[in-house]
N, C-alpha and C. Protein backbone atom coordinates (compact mmCIF):
# COMPACT_ATOMS: atom_id res chain seq x y z
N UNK A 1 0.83 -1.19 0.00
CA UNK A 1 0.00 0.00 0.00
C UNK A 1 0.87 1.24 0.00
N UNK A 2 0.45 2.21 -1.06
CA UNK A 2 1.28 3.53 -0.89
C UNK A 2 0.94 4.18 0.93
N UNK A 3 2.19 4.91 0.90
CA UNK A 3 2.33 5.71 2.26
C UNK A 3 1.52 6.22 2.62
N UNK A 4 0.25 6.88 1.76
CA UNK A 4 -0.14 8.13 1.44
C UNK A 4 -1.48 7.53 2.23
N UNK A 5 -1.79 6.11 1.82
CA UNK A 5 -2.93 5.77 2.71
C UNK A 5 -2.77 5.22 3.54
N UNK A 6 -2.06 4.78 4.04
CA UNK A 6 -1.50 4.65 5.56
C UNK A 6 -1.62 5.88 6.14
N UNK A 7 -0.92 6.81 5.78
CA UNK A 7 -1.11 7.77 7.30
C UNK A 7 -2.07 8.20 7.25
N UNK A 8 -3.20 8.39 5.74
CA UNK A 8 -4.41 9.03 5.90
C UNK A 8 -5.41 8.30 7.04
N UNK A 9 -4.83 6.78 6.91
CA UNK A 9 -5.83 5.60 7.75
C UNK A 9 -5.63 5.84 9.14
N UNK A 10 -4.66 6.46 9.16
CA UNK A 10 -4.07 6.61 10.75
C UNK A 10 -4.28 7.96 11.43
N UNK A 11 -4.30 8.92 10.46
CA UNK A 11 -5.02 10.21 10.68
C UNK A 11 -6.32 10.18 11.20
N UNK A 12 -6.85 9.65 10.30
CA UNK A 12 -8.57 9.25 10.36
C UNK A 12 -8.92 8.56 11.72
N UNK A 13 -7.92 7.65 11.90
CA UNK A 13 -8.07 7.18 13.37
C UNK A 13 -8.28 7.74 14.59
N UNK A 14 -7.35 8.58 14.24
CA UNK A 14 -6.62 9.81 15.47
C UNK A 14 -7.59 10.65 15.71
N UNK A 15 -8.51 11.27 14.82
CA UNK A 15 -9.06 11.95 14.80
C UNK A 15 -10.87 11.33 15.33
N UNK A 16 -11.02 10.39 14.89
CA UNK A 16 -12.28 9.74 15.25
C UNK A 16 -11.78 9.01 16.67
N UNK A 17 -10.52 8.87 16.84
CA UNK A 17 -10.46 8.39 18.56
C UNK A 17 -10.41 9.27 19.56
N UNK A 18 -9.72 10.42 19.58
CA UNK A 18 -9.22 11.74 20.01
C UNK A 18 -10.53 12.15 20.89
N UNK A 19 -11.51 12.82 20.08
CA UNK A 19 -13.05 13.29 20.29
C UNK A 19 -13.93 12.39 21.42
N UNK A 20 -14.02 11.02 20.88
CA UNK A 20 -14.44 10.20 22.18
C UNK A 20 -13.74 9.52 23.43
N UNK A 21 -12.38 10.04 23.58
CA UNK A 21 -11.69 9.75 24.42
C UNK A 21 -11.51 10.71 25.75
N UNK A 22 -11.36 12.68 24.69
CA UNK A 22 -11.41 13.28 25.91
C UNK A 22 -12.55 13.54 26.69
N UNK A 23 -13.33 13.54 26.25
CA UNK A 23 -14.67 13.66 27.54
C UNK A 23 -14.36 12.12 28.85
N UNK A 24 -13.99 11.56 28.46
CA UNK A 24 -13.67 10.10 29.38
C UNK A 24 -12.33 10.96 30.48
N UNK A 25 -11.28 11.34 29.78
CA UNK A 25 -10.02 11.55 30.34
C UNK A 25 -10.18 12.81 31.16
N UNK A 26 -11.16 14.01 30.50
CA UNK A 26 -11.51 15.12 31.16
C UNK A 26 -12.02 15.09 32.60
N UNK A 27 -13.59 14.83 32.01
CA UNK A 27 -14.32 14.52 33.03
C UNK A 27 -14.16 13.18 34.16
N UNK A 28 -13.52 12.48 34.12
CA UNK A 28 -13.31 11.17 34.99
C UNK A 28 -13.38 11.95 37.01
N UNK A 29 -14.46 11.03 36.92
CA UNK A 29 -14.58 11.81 39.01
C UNK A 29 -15.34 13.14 39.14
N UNK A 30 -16.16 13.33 37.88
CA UNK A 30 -17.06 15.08 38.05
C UNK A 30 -18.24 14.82 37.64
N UNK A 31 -18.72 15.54 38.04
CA UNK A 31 -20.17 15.82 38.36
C UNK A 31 -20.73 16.94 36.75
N UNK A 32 -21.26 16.93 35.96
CA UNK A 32 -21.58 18.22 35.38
C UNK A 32 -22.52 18.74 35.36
N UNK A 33 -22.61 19.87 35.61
CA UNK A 33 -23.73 21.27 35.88
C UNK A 33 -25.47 20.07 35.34
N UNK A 34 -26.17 20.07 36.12
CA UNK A 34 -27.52 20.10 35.59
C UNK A 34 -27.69 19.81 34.02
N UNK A 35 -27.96 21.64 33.83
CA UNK A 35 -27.88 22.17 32.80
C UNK A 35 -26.97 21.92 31.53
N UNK A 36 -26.23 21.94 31.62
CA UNK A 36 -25.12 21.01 30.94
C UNK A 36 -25.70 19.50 30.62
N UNK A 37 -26.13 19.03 31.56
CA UNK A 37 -26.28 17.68 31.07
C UNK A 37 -27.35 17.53 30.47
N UNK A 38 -28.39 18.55 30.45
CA UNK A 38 -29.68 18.25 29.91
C UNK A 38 -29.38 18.81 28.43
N UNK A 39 -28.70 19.96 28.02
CA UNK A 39 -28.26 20.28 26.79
C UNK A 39 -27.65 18.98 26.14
N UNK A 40 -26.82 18.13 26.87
CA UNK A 40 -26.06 17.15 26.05
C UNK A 40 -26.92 15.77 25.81
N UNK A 41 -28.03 15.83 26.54
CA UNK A 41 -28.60 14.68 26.62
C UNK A 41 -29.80 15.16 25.02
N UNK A 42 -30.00 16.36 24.78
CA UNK A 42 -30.83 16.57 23.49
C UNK A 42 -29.98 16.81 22.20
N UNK A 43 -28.52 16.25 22.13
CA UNK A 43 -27.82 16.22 21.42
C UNK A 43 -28.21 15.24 20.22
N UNK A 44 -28.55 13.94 20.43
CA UNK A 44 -28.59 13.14 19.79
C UNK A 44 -30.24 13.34 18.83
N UNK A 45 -31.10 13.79 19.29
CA UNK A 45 -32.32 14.23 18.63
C UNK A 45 -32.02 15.59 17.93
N UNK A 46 -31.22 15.81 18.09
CA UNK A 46 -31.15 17.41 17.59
C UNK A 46 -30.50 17.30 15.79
N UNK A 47 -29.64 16.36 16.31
CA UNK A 47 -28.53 15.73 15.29
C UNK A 47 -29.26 14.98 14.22
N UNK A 48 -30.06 14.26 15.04
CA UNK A 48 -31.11 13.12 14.38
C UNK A 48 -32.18 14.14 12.93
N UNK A 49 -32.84 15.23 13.88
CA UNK A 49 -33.38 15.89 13.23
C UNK A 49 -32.59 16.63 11.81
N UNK A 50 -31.63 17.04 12.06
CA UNK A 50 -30.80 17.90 10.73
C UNK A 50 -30.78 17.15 10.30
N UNK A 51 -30.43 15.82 10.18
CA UNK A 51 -29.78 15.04 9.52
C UNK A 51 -31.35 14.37 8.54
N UNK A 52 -32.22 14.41 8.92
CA UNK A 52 -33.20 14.26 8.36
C UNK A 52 -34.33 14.94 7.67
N UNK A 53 -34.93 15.62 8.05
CA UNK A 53 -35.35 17.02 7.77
C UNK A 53 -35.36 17.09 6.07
N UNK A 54 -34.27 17.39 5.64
CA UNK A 54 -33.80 18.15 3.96
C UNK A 54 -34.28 16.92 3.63
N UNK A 55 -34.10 15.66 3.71
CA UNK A 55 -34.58 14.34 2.92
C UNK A 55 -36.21 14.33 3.05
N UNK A 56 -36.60 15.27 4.05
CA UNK A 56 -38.33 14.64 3.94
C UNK A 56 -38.75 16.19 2.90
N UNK A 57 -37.77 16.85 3.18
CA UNK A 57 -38.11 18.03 1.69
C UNK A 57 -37.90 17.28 0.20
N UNK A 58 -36.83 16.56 0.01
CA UNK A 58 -36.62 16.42 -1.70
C UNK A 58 -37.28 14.74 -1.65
N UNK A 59 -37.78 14.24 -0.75
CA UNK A 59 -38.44 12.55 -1.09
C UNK A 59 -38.61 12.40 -2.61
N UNK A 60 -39.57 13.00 -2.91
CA UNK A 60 -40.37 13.16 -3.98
C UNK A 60 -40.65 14.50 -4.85
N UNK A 61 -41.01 14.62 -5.97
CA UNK A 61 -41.58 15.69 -6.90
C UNK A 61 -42.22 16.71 -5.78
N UNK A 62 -43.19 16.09 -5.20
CA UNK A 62 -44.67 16.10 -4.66
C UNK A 62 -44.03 16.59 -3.18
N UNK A 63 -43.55 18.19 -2.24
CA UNK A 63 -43.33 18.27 -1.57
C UNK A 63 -44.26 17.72 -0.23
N UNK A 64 -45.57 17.53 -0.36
CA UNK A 64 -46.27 17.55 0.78
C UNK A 64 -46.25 15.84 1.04
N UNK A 65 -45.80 15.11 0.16
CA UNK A 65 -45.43 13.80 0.20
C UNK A 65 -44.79 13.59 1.55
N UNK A 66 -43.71 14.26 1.47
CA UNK A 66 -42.14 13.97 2.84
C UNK A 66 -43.22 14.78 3.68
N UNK A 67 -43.86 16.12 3.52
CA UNK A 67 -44.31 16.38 4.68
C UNK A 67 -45.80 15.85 5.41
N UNK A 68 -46.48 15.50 4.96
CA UNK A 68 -47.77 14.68 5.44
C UNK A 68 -46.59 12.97 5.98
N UNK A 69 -46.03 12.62 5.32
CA UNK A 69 -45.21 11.43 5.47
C UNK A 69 -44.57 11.94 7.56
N UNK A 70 -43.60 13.22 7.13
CA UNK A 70 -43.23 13.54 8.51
C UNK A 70 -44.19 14.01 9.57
N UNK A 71 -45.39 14.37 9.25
CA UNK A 71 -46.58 15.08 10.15
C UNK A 71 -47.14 13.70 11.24
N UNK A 72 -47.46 12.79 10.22
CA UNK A 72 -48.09 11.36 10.65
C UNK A 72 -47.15 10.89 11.49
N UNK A 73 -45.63 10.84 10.80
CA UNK A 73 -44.78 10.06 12.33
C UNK A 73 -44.95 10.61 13.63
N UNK A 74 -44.28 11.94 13.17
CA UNK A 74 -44.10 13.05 14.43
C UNK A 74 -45.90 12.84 15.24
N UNK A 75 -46.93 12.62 14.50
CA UNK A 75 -48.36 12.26 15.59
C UNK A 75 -48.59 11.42 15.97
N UNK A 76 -48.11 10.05 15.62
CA UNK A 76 -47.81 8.62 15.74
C UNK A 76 -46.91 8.64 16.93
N UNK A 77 -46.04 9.12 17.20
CA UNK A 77 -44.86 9.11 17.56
C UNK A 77 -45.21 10.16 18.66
N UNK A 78 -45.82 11.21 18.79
CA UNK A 78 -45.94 12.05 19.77
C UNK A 78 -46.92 10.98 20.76
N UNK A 79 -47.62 10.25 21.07
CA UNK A 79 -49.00 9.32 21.56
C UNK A 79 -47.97 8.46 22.34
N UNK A 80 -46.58 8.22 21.93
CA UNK A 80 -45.63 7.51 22.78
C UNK A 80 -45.35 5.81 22.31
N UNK A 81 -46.36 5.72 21.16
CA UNK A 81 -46.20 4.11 20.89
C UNK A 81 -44.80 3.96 20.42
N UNK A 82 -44.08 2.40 20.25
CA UNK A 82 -42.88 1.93 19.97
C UNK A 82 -42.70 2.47 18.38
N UNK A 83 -41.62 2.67 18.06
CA UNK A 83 -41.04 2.81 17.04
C UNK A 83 -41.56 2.23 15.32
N UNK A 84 -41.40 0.99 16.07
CA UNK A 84 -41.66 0.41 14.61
C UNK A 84 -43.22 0.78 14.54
N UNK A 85 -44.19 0.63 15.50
CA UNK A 85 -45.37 1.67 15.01
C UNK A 85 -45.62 3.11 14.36
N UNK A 86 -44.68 3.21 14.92
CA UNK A 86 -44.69 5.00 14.04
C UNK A 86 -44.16 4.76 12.61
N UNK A 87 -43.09 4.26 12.48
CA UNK A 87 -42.87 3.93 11.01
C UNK A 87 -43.91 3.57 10.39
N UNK A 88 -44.44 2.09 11.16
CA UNK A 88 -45.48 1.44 10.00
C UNK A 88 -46.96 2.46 9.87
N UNK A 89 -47.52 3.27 10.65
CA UNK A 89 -48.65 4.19 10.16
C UNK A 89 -47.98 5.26 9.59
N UNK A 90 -46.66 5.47 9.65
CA UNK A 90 -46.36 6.86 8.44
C UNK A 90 -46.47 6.40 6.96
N UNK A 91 -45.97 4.49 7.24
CA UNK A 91 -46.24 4.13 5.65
C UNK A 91 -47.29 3.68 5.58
N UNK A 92 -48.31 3.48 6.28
CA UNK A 92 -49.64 3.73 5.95
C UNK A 92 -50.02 5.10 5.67
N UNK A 93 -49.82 5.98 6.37
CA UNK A 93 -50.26 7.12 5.66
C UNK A 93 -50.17 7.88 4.36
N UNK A 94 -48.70 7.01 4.08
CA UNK A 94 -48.29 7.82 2.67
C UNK A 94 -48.78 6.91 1.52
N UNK A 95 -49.02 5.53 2.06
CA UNK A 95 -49.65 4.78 1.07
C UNK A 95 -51.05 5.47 0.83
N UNK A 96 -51.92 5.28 1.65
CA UNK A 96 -53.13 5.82 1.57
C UNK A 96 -53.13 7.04 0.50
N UNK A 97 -52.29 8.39 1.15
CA UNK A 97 -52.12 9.57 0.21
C UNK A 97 -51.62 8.92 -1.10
N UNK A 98 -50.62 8.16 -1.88
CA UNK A 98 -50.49 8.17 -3.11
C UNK A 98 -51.72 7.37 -3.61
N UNK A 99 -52.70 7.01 -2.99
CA UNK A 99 -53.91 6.34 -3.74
C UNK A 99 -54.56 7.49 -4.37
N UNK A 100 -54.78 8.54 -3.30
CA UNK A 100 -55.65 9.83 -3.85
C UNK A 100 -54.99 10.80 -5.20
């Protein structure tokens, strides 16, 4: 293998190990603020959301497709049922809508 991807492989390493290591090495024996922890604990939904969002805009031609599609989860899903329920009535819902 050229050099060139070796150290890139090892860069890449460094860099994806680095990030989840210092919060371990930092914090080890502390307590963090409340507040702090409740910000970090809506990290992962927050993330979840960007990351999804623009895909329920371009799904289809048909913008209200992704959004009636995202309305139904997010009401499915607000009622508190398991997961795979919310999926399966959003694709009921969008089935239903491409009938009309």
């Amino acid at each position: 293998m050229n050099t060139t991807i070796i150290t890139m492989i090892i860069g890449m390493a460094v860099v994806t190990y680095v990030p989840r290591m210092l919060p371990f090495v930092l914090f080890r024996g502390r307590q963090l603020p409340d507040f702090l922890q409740g910000i970090l604990r809506n990290v992962p939904y927050a993330t979840l959301g960007a990351l999804i969002f623009p895909g329920v805009l371009v799904i289809q031609e048909d913008i209200w497709f992704g959004l009636i599609g995202a309305a139904a989860a997010f009401l499915i899903a607000f009622t508190g049922v398991n997961i795979i329920f919310c999926v399966i009535g959003s694709i009921a819902v969008l089935s239903l809508y491409s009938l009309i």
